[in-house]
Protein backbone atom coordinates (compact mmCIF):
# COMPACT_ATOMS: atom_id res chain seq x y z
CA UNK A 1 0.00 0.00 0.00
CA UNK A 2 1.69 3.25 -0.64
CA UNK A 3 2.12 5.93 1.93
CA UNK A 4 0.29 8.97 1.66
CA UNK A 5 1.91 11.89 0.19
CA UNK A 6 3.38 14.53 2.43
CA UNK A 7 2.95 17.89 2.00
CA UNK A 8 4.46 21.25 3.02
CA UNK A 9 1.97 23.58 4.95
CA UNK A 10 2.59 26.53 7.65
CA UNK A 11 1.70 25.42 10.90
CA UNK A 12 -1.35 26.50 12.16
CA UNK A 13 -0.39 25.84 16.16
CA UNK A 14 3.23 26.30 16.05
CA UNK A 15 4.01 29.54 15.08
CA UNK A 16 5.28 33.04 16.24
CA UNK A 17 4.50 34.76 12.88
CA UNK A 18 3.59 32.89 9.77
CA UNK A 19 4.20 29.28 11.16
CA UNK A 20 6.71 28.84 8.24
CA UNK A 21 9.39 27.33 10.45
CA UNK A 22 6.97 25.35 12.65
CA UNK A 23 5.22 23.63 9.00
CA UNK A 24 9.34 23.04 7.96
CA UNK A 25 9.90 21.49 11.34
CA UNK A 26 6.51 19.47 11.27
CA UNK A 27 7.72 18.63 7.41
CA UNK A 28 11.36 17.63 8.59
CA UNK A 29 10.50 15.77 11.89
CA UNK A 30 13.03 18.39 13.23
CA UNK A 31 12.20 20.92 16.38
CA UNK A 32 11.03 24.37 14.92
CA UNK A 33 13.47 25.86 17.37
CA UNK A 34 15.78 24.87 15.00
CA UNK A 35 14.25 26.29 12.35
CA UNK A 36 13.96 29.03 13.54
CA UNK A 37 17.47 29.33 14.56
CA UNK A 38 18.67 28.11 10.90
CA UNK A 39 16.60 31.51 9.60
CA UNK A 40 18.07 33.86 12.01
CA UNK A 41 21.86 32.72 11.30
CA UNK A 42 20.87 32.81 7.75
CA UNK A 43 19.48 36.32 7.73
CA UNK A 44 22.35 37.91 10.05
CA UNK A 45 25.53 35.91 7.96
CA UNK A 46 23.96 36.15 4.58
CA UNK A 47 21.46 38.63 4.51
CA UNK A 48 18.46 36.23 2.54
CA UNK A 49 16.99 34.96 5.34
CA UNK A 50 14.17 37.79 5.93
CA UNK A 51 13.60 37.47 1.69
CA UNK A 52 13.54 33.86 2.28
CA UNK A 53 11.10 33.81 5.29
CA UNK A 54 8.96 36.48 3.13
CA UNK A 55 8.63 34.31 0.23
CA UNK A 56 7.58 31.15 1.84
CA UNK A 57 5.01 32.89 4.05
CA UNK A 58 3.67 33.77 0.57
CA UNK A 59 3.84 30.44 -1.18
CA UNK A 60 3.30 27.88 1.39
CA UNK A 61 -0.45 27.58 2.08
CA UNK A 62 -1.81 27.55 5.32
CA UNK A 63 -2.55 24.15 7.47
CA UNK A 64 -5.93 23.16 6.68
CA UNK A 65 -8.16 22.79 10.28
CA UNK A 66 -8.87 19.42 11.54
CA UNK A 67 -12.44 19.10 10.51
CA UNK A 68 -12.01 21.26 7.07
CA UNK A 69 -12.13 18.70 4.12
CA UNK A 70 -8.56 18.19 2.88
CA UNK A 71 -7.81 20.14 -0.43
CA UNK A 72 -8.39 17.78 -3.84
CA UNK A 73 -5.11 15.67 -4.24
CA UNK A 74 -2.82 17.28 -7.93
């Protein structure tokens, strides 16, 4: 039987802003203290991690609720 696919969402419960970095921790299996970590380091060395952080919270859709029907499978 094959597994269901995965998908990227922001988190809807683990968040401070967006819930980009809690969805990429949910997606990973990683803490989202991490995450969040990884972003900061990345926007103070490099500069992109703001830009970065922007553009996900754009593209990334939002974790559907628990009761919501699930959106139609691509």
């Amino acid at each position: 039987m094959a597994e269901p696919v995965k998908k990227l969402y922001r988190s809807s419960s683990n968040r401070y802003l967006a819930g980009v970095c809690g969805g990429l921790g949910d997606y990973f299996k990683i803490d989202a203290t991490i995450v969040r970590l990884v972003f900061v380091a990345f926007a103070l060395v490099v500069g992109g991690g703001i830009l970065l952080y922007l553009i996900m919270w754009l593209v990334i859709p939002l974790e559907p609720e628990a009761g919501a029907p699930a959106p139609p499978a691509e």
